[in-house]
Protein backbone atom coordinates (compact mmCIF):
# COMPACT_ATOMS: atom_id res chain seq x y z
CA UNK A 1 26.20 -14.97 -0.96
CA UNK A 2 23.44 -13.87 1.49
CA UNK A 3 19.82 -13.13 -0.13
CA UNK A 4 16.91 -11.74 2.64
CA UNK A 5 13.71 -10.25 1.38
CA UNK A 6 12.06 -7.80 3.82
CA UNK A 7 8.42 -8.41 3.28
CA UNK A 8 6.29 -5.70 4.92
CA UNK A 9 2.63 -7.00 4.99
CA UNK A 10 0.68 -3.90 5.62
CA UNK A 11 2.29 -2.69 1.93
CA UNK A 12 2.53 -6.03 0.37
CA UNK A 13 6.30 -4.53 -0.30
CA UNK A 14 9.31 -6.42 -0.46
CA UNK A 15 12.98 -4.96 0.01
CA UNK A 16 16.05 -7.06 -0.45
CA UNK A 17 18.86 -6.65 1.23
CA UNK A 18 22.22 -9.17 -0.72
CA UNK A 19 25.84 -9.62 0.63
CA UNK A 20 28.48 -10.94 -0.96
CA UNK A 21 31.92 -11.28 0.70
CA UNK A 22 31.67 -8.31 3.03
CA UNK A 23 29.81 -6.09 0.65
CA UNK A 24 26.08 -5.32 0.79
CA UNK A 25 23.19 -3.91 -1.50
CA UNK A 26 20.08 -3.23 -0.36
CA UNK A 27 16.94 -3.08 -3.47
CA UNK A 28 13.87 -0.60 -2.72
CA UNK A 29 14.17 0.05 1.06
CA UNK A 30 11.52 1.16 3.55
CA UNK A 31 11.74 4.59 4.93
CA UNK A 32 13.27 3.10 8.44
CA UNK A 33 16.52 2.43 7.84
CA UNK A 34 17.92 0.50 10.70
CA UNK A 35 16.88 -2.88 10.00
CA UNK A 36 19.52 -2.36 6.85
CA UNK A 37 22.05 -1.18 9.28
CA UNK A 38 21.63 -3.66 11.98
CA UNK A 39 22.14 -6.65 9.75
CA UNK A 40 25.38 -4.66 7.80
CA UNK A 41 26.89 -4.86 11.30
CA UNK A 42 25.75 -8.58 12.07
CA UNK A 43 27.28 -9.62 8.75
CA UNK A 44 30.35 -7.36 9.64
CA UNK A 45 29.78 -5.83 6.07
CA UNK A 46 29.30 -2.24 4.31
CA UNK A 47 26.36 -1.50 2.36
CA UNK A 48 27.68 -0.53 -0.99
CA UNK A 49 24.72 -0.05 -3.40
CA UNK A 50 21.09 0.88 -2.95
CA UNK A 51 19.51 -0.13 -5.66
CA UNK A 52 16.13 1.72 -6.75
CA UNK A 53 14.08 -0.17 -9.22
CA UNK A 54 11.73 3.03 -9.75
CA UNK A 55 10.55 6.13 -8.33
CA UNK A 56 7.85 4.51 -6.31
CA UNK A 57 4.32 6.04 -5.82
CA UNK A 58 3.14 3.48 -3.06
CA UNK A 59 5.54 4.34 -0.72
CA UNK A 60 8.36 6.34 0.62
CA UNK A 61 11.38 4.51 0.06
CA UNK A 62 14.58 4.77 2.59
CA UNK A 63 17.17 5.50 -0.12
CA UNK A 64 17.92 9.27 0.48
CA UNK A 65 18.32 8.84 4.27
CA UNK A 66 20.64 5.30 3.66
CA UNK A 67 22.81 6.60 1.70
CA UNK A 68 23.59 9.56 4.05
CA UNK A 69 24.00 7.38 6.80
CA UNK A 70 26.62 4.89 4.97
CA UNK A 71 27.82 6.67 2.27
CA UNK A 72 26.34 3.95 -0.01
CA UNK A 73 25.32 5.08 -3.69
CA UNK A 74 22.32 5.30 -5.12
CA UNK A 75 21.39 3.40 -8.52
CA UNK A 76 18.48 4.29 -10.54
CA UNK A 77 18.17 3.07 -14.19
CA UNK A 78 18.08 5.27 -17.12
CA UNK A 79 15.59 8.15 -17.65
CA UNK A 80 15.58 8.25 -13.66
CA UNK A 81 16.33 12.14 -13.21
CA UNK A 82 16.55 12.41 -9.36
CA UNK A 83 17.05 15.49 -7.41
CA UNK A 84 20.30 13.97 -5.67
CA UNK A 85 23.11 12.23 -6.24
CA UNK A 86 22.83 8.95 -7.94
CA UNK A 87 24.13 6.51 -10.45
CA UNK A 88 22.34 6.71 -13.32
CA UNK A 89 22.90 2.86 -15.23
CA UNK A 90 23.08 2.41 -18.28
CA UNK A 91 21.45 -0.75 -19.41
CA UNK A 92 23.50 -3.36 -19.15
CA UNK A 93 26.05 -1.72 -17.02
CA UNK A 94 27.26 -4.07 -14.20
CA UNK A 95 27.66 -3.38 -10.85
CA UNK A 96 30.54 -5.96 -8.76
CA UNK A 97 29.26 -6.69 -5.38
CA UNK A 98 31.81 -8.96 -3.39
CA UNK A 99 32.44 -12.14 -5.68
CA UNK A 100 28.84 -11.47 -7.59
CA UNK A 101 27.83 -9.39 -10.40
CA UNK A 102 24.99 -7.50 -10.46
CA UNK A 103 23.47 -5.59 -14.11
CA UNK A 104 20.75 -3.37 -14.65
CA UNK A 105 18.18 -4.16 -17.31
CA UNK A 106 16.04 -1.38 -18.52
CA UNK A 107 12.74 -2.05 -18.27
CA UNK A 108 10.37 0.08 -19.33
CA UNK A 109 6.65 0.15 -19.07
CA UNK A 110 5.32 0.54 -15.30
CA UNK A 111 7.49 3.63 -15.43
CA UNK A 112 10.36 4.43 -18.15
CA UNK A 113 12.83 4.18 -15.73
CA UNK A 114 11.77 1.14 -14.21
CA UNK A 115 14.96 -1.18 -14.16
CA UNK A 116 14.87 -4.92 -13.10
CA UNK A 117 18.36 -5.98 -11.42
CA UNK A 118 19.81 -8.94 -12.66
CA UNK A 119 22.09 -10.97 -9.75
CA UNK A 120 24.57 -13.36 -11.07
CA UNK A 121 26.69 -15.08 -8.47
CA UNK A 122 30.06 -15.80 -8.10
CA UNK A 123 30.56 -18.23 -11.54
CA UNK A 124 28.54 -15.97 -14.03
CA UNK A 125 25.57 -17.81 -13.89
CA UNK A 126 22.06 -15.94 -13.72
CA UNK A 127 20.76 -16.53 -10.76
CA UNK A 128 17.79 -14.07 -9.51
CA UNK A 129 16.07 -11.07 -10.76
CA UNK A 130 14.62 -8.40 -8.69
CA UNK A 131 11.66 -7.09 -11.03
CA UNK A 132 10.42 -4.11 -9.36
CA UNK A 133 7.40 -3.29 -10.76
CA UNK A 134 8.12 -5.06 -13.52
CA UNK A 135 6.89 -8.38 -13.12
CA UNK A 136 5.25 -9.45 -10.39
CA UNK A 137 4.29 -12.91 -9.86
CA UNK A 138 0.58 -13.71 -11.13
CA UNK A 139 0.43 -10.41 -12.61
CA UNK A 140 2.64 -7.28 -13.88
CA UNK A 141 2.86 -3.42 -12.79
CA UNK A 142 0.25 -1.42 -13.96
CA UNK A 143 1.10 0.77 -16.60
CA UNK A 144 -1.08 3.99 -16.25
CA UNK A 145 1.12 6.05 -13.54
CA UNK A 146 3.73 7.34 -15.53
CA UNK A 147 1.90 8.95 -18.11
CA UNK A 148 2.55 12.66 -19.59
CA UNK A 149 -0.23 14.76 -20.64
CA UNK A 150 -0.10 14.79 -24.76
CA UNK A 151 2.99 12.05 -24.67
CA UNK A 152 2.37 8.97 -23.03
CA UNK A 153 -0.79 7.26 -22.66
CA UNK A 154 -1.57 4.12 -20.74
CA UNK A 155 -1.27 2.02 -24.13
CA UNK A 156 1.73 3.29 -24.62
CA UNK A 157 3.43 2.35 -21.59
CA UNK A 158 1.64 -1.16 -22.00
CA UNK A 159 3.20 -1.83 -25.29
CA UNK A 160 6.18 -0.86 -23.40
CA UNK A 161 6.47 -3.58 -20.89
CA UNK A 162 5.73 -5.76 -23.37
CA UNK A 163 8.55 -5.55 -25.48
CA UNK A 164 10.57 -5.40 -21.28
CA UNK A 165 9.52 -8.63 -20.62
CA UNK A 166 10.07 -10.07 -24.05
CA UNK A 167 13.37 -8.80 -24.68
CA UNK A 168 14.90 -8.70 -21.58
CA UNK A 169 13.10 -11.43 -18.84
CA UNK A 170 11.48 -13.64 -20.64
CA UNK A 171 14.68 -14.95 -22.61
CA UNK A 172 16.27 -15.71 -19.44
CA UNK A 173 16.85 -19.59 -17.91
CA UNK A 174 13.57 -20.97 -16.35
CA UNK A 175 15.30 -22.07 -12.96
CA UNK A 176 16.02 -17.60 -12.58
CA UNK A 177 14.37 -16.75 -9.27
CA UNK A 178 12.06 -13.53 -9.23
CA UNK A 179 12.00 -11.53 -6.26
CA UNK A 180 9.33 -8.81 -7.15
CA UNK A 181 8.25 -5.72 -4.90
CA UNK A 182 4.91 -6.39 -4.38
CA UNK A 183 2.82 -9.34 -3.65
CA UNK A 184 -0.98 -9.60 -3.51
CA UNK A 185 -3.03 -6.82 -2.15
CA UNK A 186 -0.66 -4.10 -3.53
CA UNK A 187 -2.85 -1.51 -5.26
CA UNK A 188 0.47 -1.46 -8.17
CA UNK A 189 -1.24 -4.50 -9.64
CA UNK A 190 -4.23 -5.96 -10.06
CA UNK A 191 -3.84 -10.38 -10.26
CA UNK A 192 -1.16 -11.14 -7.97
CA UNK A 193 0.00 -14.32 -6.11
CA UNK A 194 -0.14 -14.55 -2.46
CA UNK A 195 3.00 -15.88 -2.67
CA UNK A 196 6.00 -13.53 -2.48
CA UNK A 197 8.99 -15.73 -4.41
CA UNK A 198 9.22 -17.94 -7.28
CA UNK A 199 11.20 -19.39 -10.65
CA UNK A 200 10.83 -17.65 -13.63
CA UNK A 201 9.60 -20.82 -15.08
CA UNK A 202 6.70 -21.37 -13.57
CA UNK A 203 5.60 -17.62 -14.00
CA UNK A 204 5.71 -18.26 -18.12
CA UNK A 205 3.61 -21.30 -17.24
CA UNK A 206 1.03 -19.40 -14.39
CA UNK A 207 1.30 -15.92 -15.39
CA UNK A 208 -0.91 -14.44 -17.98
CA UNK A 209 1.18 -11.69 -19.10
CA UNK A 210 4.19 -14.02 -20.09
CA UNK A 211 2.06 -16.32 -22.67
CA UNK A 212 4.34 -17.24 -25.42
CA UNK A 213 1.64 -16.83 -27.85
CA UNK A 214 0.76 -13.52 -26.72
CA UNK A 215 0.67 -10.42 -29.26
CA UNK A 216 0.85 -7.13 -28.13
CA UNK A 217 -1.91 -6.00 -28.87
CA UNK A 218 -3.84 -8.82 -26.76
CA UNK A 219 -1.10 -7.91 -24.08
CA UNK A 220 -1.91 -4.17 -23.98
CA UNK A 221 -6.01 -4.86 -23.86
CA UNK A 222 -5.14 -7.54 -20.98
CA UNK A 223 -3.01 -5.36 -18.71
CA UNK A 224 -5.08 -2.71 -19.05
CA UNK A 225 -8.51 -4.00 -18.49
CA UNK A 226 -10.27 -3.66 -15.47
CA UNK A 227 -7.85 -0.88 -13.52
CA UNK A 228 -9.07 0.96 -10.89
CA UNK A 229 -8.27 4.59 -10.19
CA UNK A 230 -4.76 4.69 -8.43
CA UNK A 231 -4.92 5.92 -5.04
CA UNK A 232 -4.50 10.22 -5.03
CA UNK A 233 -1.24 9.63 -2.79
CA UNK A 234 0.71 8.28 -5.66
CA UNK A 235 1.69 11.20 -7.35
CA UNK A 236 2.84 12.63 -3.93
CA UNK A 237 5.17 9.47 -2.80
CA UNK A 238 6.63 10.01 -6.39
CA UNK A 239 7.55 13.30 -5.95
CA UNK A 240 9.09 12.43 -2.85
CA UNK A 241 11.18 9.85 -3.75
CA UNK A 242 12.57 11.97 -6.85
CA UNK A 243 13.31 14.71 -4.90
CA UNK A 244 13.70 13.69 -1.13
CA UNK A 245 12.43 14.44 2.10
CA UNK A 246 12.75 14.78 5.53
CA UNK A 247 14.60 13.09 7.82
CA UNK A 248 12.82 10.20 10.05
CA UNK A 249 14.36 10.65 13.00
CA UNK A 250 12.97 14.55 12.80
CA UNK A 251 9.77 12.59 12.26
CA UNK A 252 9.25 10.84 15.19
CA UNK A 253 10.30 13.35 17.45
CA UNK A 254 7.35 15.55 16.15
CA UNK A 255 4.89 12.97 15.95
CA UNK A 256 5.67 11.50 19.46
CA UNK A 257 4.74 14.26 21.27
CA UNK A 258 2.36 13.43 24.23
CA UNK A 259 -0.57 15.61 24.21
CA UNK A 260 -2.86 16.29 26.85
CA UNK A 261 -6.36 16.61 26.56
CA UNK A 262 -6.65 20.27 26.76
CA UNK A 263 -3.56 20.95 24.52
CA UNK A 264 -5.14 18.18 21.92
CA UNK A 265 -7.93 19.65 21.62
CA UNK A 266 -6.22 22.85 20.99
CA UNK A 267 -3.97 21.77 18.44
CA UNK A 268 -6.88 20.29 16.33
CA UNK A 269 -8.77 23.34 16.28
CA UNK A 270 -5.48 25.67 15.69
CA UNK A 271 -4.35 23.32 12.86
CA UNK A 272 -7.42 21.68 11.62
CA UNK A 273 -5.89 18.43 11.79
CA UNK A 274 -7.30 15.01 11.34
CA UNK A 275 -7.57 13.44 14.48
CA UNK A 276 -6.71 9.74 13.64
CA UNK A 277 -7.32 7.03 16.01
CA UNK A 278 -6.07 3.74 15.24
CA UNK A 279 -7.32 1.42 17.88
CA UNK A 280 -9.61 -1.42 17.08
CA UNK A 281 -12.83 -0.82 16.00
CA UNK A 282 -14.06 -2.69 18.90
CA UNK A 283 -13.04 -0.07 20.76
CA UNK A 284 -13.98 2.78 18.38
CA UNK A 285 -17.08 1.95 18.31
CA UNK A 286 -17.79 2.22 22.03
CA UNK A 287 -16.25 5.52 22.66
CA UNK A 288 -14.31 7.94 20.23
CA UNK A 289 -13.53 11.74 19.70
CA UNK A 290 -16.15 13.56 17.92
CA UNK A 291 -15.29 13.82 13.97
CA UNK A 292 -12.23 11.65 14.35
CA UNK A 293 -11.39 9.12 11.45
CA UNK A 294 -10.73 5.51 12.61
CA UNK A 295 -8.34 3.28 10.42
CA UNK A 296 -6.73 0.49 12.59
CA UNK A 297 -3.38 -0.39 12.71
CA UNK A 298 -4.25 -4.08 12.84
CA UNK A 299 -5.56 -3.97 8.99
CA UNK A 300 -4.54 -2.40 5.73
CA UNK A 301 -3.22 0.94 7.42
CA UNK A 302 -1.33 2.36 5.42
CA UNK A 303 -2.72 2.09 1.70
CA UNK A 304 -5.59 3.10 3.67
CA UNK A 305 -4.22 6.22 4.81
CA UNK A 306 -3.07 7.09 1.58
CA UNK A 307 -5.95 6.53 -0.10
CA UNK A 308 -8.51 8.06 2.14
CA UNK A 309 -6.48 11.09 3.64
CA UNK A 310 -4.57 11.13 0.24
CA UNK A 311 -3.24 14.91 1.47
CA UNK A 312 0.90 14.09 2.63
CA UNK A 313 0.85 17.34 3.95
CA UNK A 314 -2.37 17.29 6.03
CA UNK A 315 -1.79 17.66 9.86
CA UNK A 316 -2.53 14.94 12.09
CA UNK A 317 -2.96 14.21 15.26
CA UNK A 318 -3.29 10.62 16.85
CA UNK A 319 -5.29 8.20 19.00
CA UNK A 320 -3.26 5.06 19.59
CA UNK A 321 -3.27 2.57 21.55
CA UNK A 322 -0.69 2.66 24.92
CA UNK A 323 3.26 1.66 23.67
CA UNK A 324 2.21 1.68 19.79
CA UNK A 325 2.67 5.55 19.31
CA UNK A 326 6.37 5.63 17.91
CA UNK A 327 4.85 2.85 15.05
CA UNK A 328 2.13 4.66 14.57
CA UNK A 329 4.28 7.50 12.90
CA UNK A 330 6.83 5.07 10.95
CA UNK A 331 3.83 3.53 9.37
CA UNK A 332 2.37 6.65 8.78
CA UNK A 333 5.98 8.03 7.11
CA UNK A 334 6.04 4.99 5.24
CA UNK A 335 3.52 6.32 2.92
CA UNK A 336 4.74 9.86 3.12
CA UNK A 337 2.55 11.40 5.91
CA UNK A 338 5.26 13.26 8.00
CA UNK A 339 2.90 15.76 9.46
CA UNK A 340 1.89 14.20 12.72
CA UNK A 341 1.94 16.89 15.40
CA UNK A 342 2.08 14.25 18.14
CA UNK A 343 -0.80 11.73 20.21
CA UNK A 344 -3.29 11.94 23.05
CA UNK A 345 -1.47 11.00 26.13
CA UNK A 346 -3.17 8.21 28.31
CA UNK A 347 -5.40 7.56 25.02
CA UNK A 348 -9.12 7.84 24.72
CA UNK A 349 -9.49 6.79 28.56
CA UNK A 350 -7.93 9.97 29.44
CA UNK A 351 -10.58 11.57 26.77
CA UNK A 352 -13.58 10.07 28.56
CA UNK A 353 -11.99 10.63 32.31
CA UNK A 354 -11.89 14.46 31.58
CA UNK A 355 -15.40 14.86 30.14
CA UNK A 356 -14.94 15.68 27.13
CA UNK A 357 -17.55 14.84 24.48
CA UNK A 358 -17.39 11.77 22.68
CA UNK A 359 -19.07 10.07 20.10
CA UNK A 360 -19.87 6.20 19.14
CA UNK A 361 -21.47 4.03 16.10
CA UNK A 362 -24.17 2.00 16.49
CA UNK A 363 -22.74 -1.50 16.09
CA UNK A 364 -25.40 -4.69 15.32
CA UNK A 365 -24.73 -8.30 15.36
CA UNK A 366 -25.81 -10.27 11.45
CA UNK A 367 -28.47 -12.06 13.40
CA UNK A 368 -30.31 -8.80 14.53
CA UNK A 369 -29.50 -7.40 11.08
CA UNK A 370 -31.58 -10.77 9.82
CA UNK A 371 -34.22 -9.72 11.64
CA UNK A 372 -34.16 -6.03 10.02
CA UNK A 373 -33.64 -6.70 6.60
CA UNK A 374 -36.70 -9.91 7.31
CA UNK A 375 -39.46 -7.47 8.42
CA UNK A 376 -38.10 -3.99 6.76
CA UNK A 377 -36.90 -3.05 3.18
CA UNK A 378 -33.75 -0.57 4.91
CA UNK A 379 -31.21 0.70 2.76
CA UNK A 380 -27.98 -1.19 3.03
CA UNK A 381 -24.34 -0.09 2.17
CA UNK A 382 -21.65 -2.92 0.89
CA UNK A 383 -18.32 -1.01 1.17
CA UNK A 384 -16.67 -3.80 -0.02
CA UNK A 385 -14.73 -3.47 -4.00
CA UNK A 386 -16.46 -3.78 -6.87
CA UNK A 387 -15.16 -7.28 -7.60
CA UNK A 388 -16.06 -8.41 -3.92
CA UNK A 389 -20.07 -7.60 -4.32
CA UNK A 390 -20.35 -8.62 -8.17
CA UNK A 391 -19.04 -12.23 -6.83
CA UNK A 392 -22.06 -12.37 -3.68
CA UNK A 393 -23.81 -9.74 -2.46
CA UNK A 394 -27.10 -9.10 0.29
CA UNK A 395 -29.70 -8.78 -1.76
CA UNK A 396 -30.78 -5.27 -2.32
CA UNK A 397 -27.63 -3.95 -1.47
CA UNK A 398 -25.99 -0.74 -3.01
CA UNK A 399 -22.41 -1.01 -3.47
CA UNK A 400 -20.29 2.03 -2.28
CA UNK A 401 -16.65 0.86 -2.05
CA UNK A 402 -14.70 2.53 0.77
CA UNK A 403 -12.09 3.34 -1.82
CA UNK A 404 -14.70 5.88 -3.59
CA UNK A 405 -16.85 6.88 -0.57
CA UNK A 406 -16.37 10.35 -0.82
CA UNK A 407 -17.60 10.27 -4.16
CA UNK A 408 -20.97 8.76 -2.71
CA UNK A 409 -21.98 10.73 0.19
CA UNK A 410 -24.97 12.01 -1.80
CA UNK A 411 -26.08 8.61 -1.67
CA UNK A 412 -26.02 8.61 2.08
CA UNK A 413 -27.78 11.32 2.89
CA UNK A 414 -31.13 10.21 3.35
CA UNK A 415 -33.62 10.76 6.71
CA UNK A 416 -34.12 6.74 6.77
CA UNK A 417 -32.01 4.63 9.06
CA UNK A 418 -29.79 2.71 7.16
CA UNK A 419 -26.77 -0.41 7.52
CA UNK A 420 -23.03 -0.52 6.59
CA UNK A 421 -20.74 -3.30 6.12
CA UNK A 422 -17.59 -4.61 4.30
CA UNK A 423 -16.10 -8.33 4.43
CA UNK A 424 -15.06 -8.27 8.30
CA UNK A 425 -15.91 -4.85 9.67
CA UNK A 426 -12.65 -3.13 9.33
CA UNK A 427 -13.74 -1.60 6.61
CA UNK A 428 -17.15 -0.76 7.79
CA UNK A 429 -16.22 0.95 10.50
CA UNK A 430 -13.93 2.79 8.59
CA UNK A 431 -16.94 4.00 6.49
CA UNK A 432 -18.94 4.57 9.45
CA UNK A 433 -16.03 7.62 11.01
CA UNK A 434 -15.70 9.39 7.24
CA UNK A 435 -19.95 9.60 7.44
CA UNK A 436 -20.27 10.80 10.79
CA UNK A 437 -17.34 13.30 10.70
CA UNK A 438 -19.24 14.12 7.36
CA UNK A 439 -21.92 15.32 9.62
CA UNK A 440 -24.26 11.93 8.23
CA UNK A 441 -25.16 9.94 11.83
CA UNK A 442 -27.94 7.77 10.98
CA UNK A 443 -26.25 5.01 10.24
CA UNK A 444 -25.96 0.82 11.83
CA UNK A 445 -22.42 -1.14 11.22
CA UNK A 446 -23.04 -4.95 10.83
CA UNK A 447 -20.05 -6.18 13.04
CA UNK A 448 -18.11 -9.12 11.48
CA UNK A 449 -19.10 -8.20 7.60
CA UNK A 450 -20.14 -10.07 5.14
CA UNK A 451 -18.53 -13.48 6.63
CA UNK A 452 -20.69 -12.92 9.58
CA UNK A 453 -24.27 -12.29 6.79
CA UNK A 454 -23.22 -15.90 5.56
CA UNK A 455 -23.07 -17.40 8.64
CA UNK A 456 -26.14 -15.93 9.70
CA UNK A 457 -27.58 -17.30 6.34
CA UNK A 458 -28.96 -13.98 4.85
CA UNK A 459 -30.34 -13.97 1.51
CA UNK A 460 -27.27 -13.61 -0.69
CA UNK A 461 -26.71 -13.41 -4.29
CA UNK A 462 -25.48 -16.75 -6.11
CA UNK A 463 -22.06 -16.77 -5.81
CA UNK A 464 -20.05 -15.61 -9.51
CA UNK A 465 -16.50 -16.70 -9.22
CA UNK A 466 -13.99 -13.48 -9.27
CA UNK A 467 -11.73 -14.96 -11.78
CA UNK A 468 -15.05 -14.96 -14.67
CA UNK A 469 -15.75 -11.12 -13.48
C-alpha cells in the first residue's frame, strides 16, 4: 500500500493519490491531471476511483477531466447531485481497492455532502482518514457555504458537523492518521496547523473542536465565531465542480497565446480585460502597464485572484515573467479562471522598448517612512487582516484589509499624500495597482511591510497576542 499527499502551497490543498496492488485512487485532485497519470504509469497501476470529498468552492478540482482520461469513476457521498456520472455512496458503502478497503462516512456539516473516506488496509484495521473539509487539523471546515435561503443557516450546518465528528471520527482508534485538504492559510478554515498530517489522537488532545466535554451548543458558538466573509469566487468553483467545465488542455492553448504589443493593447480595449501582471513587485513597481493589476506569482496567487478578481468569467490578459507563461494559466485554472486570452510577448521590456505608456508606484524604504510619520501626521493604510493590526499596529494607522479594499476606496480618496503597507509588501503593492487603476494615484508603498516598520523601530502598538483576539 502506497499513500502520497500532493500538497499545493499556493492553495494550502492537499490531494492524495493511494495504490494498492496495482489499483489506484486518487482523493480531491487539482485541475492538472498529469501528475496522477504519470505516477499510475510509474507504479504500473490503473487509477480506479476518484474520490471527491465535496463539491469544493476553493478550487477547481481535476475529477471531470480524470475520469475521461482513465475511465476511472467518480465517488461523491450522499446528497452530492452532480451533473455527470458518478457514484453516489451510501454511507458506509465500501469501496475494494487492491488488498485495502476503503468506506465512505457521511459527514455532514461543511457541506451535506461532505464525506470523509475511511482507508483500512489489507487486515481490516483502520488505518487513515481523509477528512475533506471535515476536520482539519487545529481547526474544522467552516460551516456557512452551504447554506439555502429559508433552509439552512450557518447554525444549522454547525450543529451538523458536530454530531459528524462525534458519531463518526471521533469514535475511531487514536493511532488513525488524518490526511485533511487544507492546511493553514486556507480561507475554508479559520485555526489551522501549519502542519499538513497527523494522528487522530493528538487532534482530540490539540484541537478545539474535538473537546470531549464539548456541548453543542458551545461547539456551534465556537466554530462560528469570528468568520470572515468567504471569498465571492466560492460560489463559482462550486458550480463548476457540480456541473463541469472545460477542458485544460483547451485552456492553455488560449491562454498561451503570445501577444504583441500592438495586438495586446488591442485585445484589452476590444475585451475589456484585466491586464494581470504577475512579476515581482520589485519589478512592478519600477515600470508597469497603465491600469494593470499586479498579484505575484511568488505569493498567495491564487486565493488572491479569486478573491480580488472574484469574476471566473472575466477576460484576462497577462504580464509574466519569460518561461512562466504556461503556469501562469494552470494556476489561474486552478481557481476557475479559464478566460485568459493569452500574454505580452517579450514581457514588459518589450512594453517599454515600443513606447508605450507606462506607469509606476512610488516605493519608500521604513527608514524614510520614519522620517515622515516623525515630522508629519500623513494618513497611513495597514492592508494587513483584521487579526494582523489588532495584534501590533503603526500608530495612527487605519486598517483597510486588502481582502475588503474595494469596499474602502471612499476612504482613499483624499487630496493628501498618503502611505500603504501590509506585513512584507506583497500585499501592499497589491493595494497600490487596485488604487491606481481605480483612478486614486497619490499614494507611497512602504517596501518590506510591517517587518521592515519594526526593524526600523517605528512607534508600534503593544503587541496583543492573536490567540486572546
Amino acid at each position: 500500500m502506497k499513500i502520497e499527499q500532493i500538497y499545493t502551497g499556493c492553495l494550502s490543498q492537499g490531494a492524495y493519490y493511494i495504490e494498492s496492488n496495482g489499483e489506484v485512487a486518487v482523493i480531491d485532485p487539482l485541475r492538472e491531471i498529469q501528475p496522477y497519470l504519470d505516477r499510475a504509469t510509474r507504479d504500473d497501476a490503473k487509477i480506479k476511483y476518484i474520490f471527491e470529498t465535496h463539491f469544493h468552492a476553493d478550487f477547481v478540482s481535476g475529477h471531470v477531466t480524470l475520469a475521461k482520461e482513465t475511465g476511472a469513476a467518480i465517488v461523491f457521498g450522499p446528497n452530492a447531485n452532480p451533473s455527470f456520472d458518478a457514484i453516489i455512496a451510501k454511507d458506509g458503502q465500501e469501496f475494494k481497492l487492491g488488498n485495502i478497503t476503503i468506506i465512505a462516512l457521511h459527514t455532514p456539516g461543511h457541506t451535506m455532502e461532505s464525506t470523509t473516506f475511511l482507508l483500512r488496509d489489507k487486515n481490516g484495521k483502520d488505518h487513515a482518514i481523509f477528512s475533506g473539509d471535515t476536520l482539519f487539523l487545529g481547526d474544522v471546515g467552516r460551516p456557512d457555504l452551504a447554506q439555502k435561503m429559508g433552509e439552512l443557516t450557518e447554525r444549522d450546518l454547525a450543529g451538523f458537523l458536530f454530531e459528524s465528528l462525534r458519531s463518526k471520527i471521533m469514535p475511531l482508534a487514536d493511532d488513525v492518521i488524518v490526511y485533511p485538504a487544507h492546511g493553514a492559510g486556507s480561507a475554508c478554515g479559520k485555526n489551522m496547523m501549519k502542519e499538513t498530517v497527523d494522528t487522530l489522537g493528538n487532534q482530540k488532545k490539540m484541537n478545539y473542536a474535538l473537546r470531549a466535554d464539548m456541548t453543542k451548543e458551545e461547539f456551534i458558538d465556537e466554530v462560528i465565531d469570528g468568520l470572515l466573509p468567504p471569498p465571492s469566487y466560492f460560489p463559482l468553483n462550486v458550480k463548476m465542480n457540480k456541473e463541469g467545465y472545460e477542458d485544460i488542455d483547451a485552456i492553455l492553448k488560449r491562454g498561451t497565446q503570445a501577444l504583441s504589443a500592438e495586438a495586446f493593447e488591442a485585445a484589452a480595449n476590444e475585451t475589456g480585460a484585466v491586464v494581470l501582471d504577475v512579476r515581482s513587485q520589485e519589478e512592478f513597481a519600477k515600470g508597469h502597464i497603465p491600469r494593470s493589476i499586479f498579484i505575484g506569482l511568488d505569493g498567495g496567487f491564487a486565493p488572491w485572484v479569486g478573491a480580488l478578481i472574484a469574476d471566473v468569467k472575466q477576460p484576462i490578459l497577462l504580464v509574466t515573467p519569460e518561461g512562466r507563461e504556461e503556469e501562469t494559466v494552470t494556476r489561474l485554472s486552478r481557481v476557475g479562471f479559464d478566460n485568459t486570452l493569452g500574454y505580452l510577448k517579450g514581457g514588459f521590456a518589450t512594453w517599454k522598448k515600443e513606447a508605450f505608456e507606462y506607469d509606476t508606484v512610488t516605493s519608500i524604504q521604513a527608514l524614510t517612512f520614519k522620517e515622515v510619520i516623525a515630522t508629519d501626521k500623513v494618513p497611513i493604510f495597514d492592508v494587513r487582516k483584521e487579526g494582523e493590526y489588532l495584534s501590533e499596529h503603526v500608530l495612527n494607522a487605519n486598517n483597510t484589509p486588502l481582502d475588503y479594499i474595494n469596499d474602502h476606496l471612499a476612504e482613499f480618496q483624499c487630496n493628501q499624500t498618503f502611505y500603504v503597507h501590509c506585513a512584507g509588501g506583497y500585499r501592499s503593492m497589491i493595494a497600490a495597482s487596485i488604487l491606481k487603476s481605480r483612478g486614486i494615484h497619490n499614494l507611497i508603498d512602504v517596501a518590506g511591510g510591517f517587518k521592515a516598520i519594526k526593524e526600523a523601530d517605528i512607534t508600534v502598538s503593544e503587541f496583543v497576542c492573536p490567540t486572546t483576539l
